[in-house]
Protein backbone atom coordinates (compact mmCIF):
# COMPACT_ATOMS: atom_id res chain seq x y z
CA UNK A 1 0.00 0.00 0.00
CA UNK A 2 2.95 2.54 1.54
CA UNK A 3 5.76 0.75 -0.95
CA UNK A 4 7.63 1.02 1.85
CA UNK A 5 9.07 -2.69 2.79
CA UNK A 6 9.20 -4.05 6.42
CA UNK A 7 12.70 -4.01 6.61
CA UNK A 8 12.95 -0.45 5.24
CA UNK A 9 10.57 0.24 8.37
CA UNK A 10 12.97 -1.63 10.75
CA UNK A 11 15.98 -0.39 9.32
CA UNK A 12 14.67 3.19 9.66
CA UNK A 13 13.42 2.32 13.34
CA UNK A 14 16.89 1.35 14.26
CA UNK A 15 18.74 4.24 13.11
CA UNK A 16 16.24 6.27 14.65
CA UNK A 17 16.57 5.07 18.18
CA UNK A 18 20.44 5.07 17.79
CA UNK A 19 19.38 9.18 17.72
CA UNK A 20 19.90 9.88 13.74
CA UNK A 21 17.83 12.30 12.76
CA UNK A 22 15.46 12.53 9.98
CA UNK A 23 17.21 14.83 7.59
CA UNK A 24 20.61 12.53 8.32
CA UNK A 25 18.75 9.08 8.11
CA UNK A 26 17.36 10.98 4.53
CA UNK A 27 20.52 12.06 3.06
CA UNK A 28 23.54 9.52 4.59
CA UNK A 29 21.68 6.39 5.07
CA UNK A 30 19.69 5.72 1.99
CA UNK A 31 21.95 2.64 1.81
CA UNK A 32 20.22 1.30 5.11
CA UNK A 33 16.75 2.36 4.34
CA UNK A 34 16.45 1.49 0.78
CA UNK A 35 16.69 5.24 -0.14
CA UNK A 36 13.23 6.63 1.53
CA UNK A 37 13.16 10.43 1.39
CA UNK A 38 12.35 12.71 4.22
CA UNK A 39 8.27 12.64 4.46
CA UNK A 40 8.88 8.18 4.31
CA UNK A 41 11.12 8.92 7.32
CA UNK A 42 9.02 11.07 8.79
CA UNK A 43 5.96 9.03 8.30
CA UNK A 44 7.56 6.25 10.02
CA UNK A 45 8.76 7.98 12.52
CA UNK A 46 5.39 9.68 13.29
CA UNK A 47 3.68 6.44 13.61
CA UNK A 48 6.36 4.34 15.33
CA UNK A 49 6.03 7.13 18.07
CA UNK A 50 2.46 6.98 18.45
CA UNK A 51 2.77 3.35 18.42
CA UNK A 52 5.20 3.60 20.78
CA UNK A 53 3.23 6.25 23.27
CA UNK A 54 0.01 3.37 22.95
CA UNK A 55 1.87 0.30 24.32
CA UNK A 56 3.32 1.89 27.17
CA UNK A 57 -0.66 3.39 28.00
CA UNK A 58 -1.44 -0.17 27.31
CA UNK A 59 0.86 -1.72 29.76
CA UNK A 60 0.07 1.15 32.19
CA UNK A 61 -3.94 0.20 32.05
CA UNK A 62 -2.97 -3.57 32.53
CA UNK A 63 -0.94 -2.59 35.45
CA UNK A 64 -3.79 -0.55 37.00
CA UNK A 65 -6.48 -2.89 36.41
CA UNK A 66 -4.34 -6.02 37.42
CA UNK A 67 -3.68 -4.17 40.24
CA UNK A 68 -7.55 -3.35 41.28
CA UNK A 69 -7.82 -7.45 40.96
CA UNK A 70 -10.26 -7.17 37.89
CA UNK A 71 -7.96 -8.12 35.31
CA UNK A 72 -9.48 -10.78 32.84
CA UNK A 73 -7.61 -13.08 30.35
CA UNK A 74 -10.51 -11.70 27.96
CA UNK A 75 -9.87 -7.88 28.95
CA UNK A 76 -6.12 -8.85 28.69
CA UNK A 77 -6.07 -9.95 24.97
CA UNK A 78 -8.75 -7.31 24.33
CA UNK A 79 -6.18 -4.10 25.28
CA UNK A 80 -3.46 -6.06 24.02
CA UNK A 81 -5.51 -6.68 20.23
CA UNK A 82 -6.17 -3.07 20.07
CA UNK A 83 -4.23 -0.51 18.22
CA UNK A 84 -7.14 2.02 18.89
CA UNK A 85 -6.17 4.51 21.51
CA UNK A 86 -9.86 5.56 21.57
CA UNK A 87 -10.36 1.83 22.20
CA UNK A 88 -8.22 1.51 24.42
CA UNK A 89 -8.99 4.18 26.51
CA UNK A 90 -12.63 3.08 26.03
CA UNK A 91 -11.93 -0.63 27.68
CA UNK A 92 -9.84 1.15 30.57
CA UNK A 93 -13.35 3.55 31.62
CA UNK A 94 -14.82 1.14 33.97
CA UNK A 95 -11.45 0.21 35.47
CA UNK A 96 -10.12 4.11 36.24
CA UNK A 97 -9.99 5.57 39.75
CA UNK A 98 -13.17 7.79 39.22
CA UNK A 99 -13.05 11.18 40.79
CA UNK A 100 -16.30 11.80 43.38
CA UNK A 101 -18.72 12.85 41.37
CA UNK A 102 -22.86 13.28 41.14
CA UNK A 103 -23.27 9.64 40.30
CA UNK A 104 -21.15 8.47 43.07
CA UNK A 105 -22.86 11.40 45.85
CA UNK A 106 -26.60 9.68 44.87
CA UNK A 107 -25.56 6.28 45.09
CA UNK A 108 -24.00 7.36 48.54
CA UNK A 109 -27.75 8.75 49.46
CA UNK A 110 -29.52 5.32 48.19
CA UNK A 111 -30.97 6.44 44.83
CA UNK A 112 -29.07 3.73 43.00
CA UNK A 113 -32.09 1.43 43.58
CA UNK A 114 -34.27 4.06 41.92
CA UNK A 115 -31.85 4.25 38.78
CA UNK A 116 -32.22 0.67 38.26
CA UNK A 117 -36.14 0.61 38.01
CA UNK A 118 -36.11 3.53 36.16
CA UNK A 119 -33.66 1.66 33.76
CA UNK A 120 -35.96 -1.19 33.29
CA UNK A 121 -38.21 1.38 32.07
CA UNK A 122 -41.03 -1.20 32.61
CA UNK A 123 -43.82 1.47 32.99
CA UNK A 124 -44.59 1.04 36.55
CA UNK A 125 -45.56 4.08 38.06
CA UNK A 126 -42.72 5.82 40.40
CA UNK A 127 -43.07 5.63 43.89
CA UNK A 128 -44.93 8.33 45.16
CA UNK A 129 -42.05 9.37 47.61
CA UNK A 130 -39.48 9.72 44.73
CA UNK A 131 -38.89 13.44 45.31
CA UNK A 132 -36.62 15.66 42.59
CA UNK A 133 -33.56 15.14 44.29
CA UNK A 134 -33.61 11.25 44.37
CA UNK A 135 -34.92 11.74 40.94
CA UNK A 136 -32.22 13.71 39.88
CA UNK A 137 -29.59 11.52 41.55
CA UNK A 138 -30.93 8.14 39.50
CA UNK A 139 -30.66 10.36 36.95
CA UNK A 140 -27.31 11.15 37.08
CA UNK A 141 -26.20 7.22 38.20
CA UNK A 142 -27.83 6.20 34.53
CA UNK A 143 -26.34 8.86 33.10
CA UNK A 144 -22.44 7.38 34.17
CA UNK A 145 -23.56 3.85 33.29
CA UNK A 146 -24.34 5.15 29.80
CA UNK A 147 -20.99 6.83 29.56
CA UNK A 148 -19.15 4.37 30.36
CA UNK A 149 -20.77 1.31 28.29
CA UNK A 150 -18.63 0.54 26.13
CA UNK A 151 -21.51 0.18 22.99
CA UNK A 152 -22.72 2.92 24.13
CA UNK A 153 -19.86 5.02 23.56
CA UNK A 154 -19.15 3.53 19.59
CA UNK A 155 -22.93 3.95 18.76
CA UNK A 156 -22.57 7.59 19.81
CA UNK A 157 -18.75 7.94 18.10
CA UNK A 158 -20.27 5.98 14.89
CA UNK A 159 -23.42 8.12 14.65
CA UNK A 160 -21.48 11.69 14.87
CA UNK A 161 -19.17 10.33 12.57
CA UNK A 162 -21.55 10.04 10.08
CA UNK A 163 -24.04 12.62 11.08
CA UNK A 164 -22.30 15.68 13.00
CA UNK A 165 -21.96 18.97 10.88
CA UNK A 166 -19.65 21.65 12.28
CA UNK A 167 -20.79 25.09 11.57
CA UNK A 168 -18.86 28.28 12.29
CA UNK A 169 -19.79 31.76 12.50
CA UNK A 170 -18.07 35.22 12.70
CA UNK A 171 -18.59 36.79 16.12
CA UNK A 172 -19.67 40.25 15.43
CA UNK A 173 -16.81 42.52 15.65
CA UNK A 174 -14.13 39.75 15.45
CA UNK A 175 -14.34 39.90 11.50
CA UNK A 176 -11.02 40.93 10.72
């Protein structure tokens, strides 16, 4: 697809962690790299970076999670599989030290009960005694189980993908 060959990849990979620069890899190496010019180099050295940044988040999220005891063989391969930071980051959500936030204060007061009836959305009528701040509070539970479903999250992603339209407009006085 690239043209570029796997061993023009490792070759460049090599000089580049021996600390050659781009431009020198470019213009005093071509013997080692199979003469790839400086946006090849580049390229490569773009993505073997990001690559690089994604396995060490990867092994920090196993570490994390292995260390919380909730580490699967399934979950494992999963993270290991992916090459999607978004992904990745996505599988990690449930796992991550969460911060204290609304969802966590109403299911301190009790109103994770209420969340999960009004989930089942089975058309019961509410208790009578459900006032707007237990209301509110399921509210706000269901509202972090939705973020952090993992469907949830790519049927959202998916449908702004192919849906969202930016728009932009020119503040009034800011023209120039």
């Amino acid at each position: 697809l690239t043209g570029i060959s796997v061993r023009q990849v490792e070759q460049t990979i090599l000089l580049l962690n021996e600390g050659a620069t781009i431009p020198f890899i470019s213009r005093y190496r071509k013997e080692r790299t199979g003469g790839l010019d400086e946006l090849q180099i580049g390229a490569i050295s773009n993505l073997w970076e990001k690559l690089t940044e994604l396995d060490k988040r990867k092994q920090s999220i196993l570490k994390a999670i292995e260390e919380q005891g909730k580490l699967t063989a399934e979950l494992r391969q999963r993270i290991a599989d992916s090459w999607d930071p978004t992904e990745v980051e996505d599988l990690y959500l449930p796992y991550r030290p969460k911060r204290v936030t609304r969802a966590e204060i109403a299911r301190r007061k009790g109103f994770e009960p209420l969340a999960k009836r009004l989930m089942l959305q089975t058309g019961a009528p509410l208790p009578t005694t459900a006032d707007a701040e237990a209301l509110q509070g399921a509210r706000d539970i269901i509202a972090e189980w939705i973020n952090e479903h993992e469907q949830a999250r790519q049927i959202v992603r998916k449908s702004f993908q192919l849906t969202a339209v930016l728009t932009a407009k020119v503040i009034k006085g800011k023209e120039e």
